[in-house]
Protein backbone atom coordinates (compact mmCIF):
# COMPACT_ATOMS: atom_id res chain seq x y z
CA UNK A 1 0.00 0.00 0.00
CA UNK A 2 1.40 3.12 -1.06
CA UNK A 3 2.12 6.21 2.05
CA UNK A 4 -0.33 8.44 0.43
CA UNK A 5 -3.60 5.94 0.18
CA UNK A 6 -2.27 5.14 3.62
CA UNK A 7 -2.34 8.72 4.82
CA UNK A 8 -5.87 9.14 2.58
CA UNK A 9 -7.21 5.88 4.58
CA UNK A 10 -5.97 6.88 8.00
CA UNK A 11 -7.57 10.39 7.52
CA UNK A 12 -10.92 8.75 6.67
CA UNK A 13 -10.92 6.75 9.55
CA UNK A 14 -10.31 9.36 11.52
CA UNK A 15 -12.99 11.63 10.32
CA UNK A 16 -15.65 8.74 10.35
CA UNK A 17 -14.42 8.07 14.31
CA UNK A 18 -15.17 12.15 15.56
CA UNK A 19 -18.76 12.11 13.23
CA UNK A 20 -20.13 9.75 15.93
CA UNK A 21 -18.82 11.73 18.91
CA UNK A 22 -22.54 13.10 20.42
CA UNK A 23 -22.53 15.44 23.02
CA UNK A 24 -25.19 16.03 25.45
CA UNK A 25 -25.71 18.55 27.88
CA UNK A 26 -28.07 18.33 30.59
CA UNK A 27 -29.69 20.66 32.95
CA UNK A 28 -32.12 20.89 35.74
CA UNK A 29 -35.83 21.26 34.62
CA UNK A 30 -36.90 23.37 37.07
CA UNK A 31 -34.13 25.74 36.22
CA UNK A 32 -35.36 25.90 32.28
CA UNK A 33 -38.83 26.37 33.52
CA UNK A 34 -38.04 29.05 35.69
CA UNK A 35 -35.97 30.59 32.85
CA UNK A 36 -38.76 30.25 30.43
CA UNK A 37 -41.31 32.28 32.90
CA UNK A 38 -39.30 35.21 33.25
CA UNK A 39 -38.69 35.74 29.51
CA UNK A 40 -42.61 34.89 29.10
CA UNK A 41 -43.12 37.63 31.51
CA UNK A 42 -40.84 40.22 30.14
CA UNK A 43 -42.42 39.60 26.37
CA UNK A 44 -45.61 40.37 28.14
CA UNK A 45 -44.29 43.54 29.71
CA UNK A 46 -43.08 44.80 26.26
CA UNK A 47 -46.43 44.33 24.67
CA UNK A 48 -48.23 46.16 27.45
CA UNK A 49 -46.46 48.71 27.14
CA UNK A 50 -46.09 49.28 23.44
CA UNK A 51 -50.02 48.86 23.57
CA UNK A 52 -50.08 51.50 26.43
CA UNK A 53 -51.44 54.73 25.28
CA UNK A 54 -49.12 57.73 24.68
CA UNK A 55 -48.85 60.46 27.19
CA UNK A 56 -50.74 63.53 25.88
CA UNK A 57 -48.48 66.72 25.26
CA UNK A 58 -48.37 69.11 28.00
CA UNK A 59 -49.84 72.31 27.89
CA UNK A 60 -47.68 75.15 26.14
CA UNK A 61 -45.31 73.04 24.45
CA UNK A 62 -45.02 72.67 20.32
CA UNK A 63 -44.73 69.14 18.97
């Protein structure tokens, strides 16, 4: 076997070995749940108040 098909082979193998490398990351429910509240509530927040009605202009000044 020639060096090169050998080096061609060896690469191959090696990139077929780190494709099935998974990686999983875990992390505590509650602590996802709580998480997904608080960005629940602050999309609410931002939609009452862009649907809050605008302050009028006070008296005397020019818009």
């Amino acid at each position: 076997m020639s060096p090169s098909l050998r080096n061609v082979l060896l690469a191959g193998l090696v990139l077929a070995a780190s494709a099935c490398v998974t990686i999983n990351i875990y992390f505590p429910a509650a602590a996802a749940e709580k998480a997904a509240d608080r960005i629940i509530e602050e999309v609410w927040q931002l939609r009452e108040g862009a649907n809050a009605p605008a302050q009028p202009a006070a008296e005397g000044s020019k818009p």
